[in-house]
N, C-alpha and C. Protein backbone atom coordinates (compact mmCIF):
# COMPACT_ATOMS: atom_id res chain seq x y z
N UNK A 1 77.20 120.99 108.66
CA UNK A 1 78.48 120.75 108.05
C UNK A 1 79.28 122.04 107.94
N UNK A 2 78.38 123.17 107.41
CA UNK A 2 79.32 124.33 107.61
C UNK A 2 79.65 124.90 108.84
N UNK A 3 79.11 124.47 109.95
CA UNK A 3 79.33 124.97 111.18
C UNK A 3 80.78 124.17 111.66
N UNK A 4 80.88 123.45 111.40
CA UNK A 4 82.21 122.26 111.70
C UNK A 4 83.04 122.73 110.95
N UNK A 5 83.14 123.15 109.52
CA UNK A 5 83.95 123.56 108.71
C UNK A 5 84.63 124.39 109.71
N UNK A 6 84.06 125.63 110.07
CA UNK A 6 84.19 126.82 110.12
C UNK A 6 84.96 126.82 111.58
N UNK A 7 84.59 126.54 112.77
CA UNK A 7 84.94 125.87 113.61
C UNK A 7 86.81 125.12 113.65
N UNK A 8 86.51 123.86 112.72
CA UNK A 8 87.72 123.75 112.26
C UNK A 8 88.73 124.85 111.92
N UNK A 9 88.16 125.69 110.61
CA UNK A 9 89.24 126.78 110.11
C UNK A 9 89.55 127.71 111.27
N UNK A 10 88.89 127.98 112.15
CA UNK A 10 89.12 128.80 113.53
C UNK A 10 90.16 128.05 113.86
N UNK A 11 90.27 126.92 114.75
CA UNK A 11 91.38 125.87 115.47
C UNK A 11 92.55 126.26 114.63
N UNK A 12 92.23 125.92 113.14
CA UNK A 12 93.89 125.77 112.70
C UNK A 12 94.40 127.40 112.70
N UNK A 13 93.97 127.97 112.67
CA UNK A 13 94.27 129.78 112.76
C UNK A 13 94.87 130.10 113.98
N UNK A 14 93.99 129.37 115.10
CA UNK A 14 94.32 129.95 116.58
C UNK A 14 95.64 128.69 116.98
N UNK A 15 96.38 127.83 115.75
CA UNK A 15 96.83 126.98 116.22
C UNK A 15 98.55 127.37 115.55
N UNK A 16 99.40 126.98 116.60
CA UNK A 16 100.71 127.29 116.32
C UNK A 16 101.53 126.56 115.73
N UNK A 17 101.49 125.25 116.57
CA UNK A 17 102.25 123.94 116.08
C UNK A 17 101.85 122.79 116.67
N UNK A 18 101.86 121.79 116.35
CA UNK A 18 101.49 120.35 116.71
C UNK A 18 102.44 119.15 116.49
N UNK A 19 102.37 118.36 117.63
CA UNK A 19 103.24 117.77 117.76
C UNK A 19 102.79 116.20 118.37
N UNK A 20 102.81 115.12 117.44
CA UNK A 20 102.54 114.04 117.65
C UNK A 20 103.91 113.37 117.88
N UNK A 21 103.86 112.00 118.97
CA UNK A 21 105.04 111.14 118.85
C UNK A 21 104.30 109.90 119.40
N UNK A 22 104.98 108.75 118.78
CA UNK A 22 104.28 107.41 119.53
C UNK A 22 105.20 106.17 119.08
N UNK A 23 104.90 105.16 119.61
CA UNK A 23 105.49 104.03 119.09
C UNK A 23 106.49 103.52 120.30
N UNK A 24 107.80 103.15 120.34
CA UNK A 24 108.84 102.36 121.56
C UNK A 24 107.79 100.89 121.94
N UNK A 25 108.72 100.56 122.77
CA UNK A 25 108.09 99.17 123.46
C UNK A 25 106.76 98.94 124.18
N UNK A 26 106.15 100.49 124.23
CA UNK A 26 105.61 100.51 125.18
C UNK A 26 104.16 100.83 124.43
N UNK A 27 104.45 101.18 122.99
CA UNK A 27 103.28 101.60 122.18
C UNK A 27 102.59 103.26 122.51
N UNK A 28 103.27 103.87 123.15
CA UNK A 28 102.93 105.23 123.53
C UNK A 28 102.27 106.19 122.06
N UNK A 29 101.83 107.13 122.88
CA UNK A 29 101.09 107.92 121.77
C UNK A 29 100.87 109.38 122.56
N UNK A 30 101.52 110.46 122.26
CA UNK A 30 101.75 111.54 122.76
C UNK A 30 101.31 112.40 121.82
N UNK A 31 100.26 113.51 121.92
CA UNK A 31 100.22 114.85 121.14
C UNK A 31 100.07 116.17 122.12
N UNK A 32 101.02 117.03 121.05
CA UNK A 32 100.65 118.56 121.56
C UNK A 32 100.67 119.38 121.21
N UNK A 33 99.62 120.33 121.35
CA UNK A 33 98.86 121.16 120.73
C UNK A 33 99.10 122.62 121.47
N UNK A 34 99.79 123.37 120.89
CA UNK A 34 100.29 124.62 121.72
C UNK A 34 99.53 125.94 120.50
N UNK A 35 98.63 126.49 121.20
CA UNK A 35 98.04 127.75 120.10
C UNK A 35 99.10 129.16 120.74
N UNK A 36 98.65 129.62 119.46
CA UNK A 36 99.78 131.36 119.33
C UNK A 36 99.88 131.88 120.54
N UNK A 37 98.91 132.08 121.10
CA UNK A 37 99.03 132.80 122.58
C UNK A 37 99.76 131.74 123.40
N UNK A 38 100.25 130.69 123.33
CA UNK A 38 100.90 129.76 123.95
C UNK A 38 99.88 128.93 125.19
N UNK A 39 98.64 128.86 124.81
CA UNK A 39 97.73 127.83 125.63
C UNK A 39 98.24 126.69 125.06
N UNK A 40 98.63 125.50 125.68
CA UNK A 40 98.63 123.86 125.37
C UNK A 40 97.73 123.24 125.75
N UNK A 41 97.57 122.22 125.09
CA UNK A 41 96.81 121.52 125.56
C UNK A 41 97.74 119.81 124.69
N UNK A 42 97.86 118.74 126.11
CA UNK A 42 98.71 117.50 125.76
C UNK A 42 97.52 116.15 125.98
N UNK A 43 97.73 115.32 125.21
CA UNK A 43 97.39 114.02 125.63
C UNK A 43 98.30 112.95 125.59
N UNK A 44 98.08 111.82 126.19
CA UNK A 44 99.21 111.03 126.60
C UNK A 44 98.41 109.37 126.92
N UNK A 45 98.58 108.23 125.87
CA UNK A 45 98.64 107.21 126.16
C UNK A 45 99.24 106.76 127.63
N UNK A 46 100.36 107.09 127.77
CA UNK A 46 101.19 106.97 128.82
C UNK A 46 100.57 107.09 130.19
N UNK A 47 99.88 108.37 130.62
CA UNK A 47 99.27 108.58 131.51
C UNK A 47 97.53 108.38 131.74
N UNK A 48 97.31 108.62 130.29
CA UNK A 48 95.58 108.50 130.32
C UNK A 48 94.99 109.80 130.60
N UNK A 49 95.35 110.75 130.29
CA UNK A 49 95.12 111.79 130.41
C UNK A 49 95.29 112.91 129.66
N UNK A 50 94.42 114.46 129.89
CA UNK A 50 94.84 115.42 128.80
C UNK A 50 95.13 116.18 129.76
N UNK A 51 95.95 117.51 129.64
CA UNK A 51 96.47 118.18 130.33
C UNK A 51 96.31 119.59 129.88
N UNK A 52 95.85 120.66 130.24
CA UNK A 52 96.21 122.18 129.59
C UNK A 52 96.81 122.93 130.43
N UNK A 53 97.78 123.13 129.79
CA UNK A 53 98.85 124.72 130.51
C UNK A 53 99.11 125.25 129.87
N UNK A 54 99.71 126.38 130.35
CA UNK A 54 100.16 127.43 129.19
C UNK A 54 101.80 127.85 129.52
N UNK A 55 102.06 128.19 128.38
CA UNK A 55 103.63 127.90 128.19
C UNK A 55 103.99 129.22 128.97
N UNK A 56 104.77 129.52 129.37
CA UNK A 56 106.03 130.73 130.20
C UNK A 56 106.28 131.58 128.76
N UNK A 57 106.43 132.80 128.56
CA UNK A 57 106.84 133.58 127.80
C UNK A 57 108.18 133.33 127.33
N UNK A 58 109.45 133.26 127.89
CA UNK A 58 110.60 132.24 127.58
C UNK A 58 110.10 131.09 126.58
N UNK A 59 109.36 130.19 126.77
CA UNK A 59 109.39 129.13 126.48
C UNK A 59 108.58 129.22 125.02
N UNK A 60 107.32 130.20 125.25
CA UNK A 60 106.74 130.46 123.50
C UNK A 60 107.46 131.13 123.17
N UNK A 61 108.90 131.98 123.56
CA UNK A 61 109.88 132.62 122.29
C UNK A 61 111.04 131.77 121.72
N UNK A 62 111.07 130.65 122.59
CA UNK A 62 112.15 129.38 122.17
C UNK A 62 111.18 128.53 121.41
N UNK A 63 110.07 128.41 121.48
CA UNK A 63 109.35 127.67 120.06
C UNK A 63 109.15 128.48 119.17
N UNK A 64 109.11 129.74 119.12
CA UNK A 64 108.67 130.09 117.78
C UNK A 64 110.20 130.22 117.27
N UNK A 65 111.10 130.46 117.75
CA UNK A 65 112.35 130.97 117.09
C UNK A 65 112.73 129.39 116.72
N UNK A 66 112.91 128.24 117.68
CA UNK A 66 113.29 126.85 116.44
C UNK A 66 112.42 126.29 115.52
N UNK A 67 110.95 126.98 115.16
CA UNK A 67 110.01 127.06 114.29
C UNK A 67 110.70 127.67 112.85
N UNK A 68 111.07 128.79 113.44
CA UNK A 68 111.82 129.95 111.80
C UNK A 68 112.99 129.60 111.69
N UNK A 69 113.47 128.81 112.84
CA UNK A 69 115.24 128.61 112.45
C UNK A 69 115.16 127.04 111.76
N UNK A 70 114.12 126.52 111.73
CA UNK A 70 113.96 125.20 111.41
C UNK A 70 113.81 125.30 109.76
N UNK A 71 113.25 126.55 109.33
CA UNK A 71 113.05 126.54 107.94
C UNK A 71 112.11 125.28 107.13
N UNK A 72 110.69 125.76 108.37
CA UNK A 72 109.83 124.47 108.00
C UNK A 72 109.89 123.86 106.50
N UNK A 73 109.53 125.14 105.68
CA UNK A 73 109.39 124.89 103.88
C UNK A 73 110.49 124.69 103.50
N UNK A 74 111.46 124.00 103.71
CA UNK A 74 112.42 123.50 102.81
C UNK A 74 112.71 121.96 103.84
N UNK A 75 112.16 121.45 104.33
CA UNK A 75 112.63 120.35 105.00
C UNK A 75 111.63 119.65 104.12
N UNK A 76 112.41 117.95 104.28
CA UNK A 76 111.53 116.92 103.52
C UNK A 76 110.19 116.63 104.41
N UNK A 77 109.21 115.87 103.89
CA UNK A 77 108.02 115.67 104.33
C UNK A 77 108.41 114.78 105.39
N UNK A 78 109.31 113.71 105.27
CA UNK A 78 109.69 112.79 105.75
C UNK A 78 111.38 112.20 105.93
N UNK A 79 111.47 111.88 107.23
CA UNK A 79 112.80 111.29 107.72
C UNK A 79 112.54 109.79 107.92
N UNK A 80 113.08 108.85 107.65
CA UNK A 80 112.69 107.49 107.65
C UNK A 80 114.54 107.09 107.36
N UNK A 81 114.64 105.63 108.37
CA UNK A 81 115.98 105.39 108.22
C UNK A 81 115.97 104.73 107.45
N UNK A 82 117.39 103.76 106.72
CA UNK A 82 117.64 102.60 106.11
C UNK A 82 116.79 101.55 106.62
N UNK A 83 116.87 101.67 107.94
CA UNK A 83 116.27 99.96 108.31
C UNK A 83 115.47 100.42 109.92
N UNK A 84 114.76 99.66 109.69
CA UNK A 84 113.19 100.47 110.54
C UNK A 84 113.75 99.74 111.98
N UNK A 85 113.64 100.81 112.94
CA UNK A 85 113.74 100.38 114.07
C UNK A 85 112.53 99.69 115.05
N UNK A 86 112.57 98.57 115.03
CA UNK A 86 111.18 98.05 115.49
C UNK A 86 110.47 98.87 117.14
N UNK A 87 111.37 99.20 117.80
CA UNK A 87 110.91 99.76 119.08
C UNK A 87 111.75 101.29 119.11
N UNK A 88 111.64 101.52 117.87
CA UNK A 88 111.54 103.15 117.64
C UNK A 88 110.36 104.45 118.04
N UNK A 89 110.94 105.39 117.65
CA UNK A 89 109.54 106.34 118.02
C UNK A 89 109.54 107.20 116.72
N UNK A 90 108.27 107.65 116.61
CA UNK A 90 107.74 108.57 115.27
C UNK A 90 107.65 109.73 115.65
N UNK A 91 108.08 110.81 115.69
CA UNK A 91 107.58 111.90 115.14
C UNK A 91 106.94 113.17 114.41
N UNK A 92 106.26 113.67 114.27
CA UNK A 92 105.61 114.67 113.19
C UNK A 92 105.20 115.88 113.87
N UNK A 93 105.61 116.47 113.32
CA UNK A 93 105.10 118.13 113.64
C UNK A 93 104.43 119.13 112.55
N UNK A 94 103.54 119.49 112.53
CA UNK A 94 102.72 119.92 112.05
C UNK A 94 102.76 121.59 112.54
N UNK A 95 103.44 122.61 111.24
CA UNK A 95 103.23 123.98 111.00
C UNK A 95 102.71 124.71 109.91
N UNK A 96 101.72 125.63 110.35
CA UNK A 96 101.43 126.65 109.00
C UNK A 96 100.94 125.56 107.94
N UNK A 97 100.33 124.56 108.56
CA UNK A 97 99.77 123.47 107.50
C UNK A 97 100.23 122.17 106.87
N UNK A 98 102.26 122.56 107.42
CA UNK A 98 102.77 121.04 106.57
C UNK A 98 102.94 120.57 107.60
N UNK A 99 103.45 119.22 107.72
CA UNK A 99 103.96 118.08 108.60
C UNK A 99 105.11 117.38 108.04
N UNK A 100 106.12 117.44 108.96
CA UNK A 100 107.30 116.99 109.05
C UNK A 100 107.82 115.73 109.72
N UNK A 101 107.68 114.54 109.40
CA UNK A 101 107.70 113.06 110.19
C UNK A 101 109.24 112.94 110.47
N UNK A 102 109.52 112.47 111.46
CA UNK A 102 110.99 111.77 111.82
C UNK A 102 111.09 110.62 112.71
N UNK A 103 111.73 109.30 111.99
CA UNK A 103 111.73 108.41 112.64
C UNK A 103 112.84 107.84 113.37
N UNK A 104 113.38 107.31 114.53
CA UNK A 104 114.29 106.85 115.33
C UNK A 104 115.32 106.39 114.37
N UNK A 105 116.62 106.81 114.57
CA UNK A 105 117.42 106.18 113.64
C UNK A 105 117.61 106.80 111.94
N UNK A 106 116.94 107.84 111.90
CA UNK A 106 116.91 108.56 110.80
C UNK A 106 117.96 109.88 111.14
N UNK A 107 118.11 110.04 109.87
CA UNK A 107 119.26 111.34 109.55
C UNK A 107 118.35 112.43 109.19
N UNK A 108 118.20 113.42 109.81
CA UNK A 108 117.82 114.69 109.65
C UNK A 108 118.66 116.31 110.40
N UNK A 109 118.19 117.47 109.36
CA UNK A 109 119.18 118.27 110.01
C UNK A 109 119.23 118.58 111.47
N UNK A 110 119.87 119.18 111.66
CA UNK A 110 120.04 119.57 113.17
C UNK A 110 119.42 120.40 113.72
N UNK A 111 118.76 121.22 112.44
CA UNK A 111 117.79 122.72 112.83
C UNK A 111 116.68 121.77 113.19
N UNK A 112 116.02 120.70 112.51
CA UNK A 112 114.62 119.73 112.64
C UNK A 112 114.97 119.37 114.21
N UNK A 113 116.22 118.84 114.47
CA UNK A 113 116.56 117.88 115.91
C UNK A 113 116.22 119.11 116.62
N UNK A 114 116.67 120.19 117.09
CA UNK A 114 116.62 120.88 117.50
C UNK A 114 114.89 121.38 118.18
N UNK A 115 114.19 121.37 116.95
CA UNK A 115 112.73 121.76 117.04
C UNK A 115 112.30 120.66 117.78
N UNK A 116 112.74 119.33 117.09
CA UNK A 116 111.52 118.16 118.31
C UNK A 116 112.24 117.92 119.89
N UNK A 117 113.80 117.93 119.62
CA UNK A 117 113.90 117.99 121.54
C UNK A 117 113.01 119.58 122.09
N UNK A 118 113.11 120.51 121.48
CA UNK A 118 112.20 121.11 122.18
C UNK A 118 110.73 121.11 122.58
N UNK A 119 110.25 120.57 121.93
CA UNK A 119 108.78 119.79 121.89
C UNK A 119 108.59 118.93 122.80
N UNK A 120 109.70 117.90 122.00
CA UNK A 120 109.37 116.52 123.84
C UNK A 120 109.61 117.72 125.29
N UNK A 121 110.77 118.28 125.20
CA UNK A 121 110.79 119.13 126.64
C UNK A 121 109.52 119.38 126.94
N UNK A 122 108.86 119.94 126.30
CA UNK A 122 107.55 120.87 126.68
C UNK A 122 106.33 119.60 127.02
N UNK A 123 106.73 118.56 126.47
CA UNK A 123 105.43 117.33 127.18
C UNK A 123 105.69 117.47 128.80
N UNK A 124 104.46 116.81 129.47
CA UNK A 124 104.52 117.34 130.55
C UNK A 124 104.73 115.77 131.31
């Protein structure tokens, strides 16, 4: 058990940001997992597959900068609209430990929009 612990606390250390999305008509389920040095690693309902690449130097200085411009700690836990879009998609991103959900049809700032179109970009 402490070997798993420990293991674990490594991952989330060597880990940058995470990025789940799923749901539409199609029931999809997308995560990605990009560590500090900018190794990814994606999985994908969609395709059936996991994928690892590593991001372009450009591309880990445009995630970390809509990371700090996003002002993770002051955003709500959650974006959820008035009225639930049945063939919507979910979002959550996961930094420095919190997670940030946004759902289709929800109002959130523009610094948050900003961070997840860059994310979907980076799915492969």
């Amino acid at each position: 058990m402490l070997a798993t612990s420990a293991a674990t606390a490594t991952a989330e250390a060597k880990r940058l940001v995470r990025y789940d999305a799923g749901g539409g008509i199609a029931g999809i389920s997308e995560r990605l997992v990009v560590a500090r040095d900018g190794t990814a690693r994606q999985s994908s309902t969609r395709r059936g597959d996991d994928d690892r690449f590593t991001l372009t130097a450009k591309q880990l200085r445009g995630l970390r900068c809509d990371l700090k411009n996003a002002r993770f700690s002051t955003l709500k836990r959650s974006y959820r609209p008035k009225y639930v879009v049945n063939d919507g998609i979910a979002q959550a991103v996961t930094y420095n430990g919190r997670t940030v959900s946004a759902s289709t049809g929800a109002k959130y700032p523009a610094r948050l929009e900003r961070l997840l179109e860059r994310l979907g970009r980076l799915l492969r």
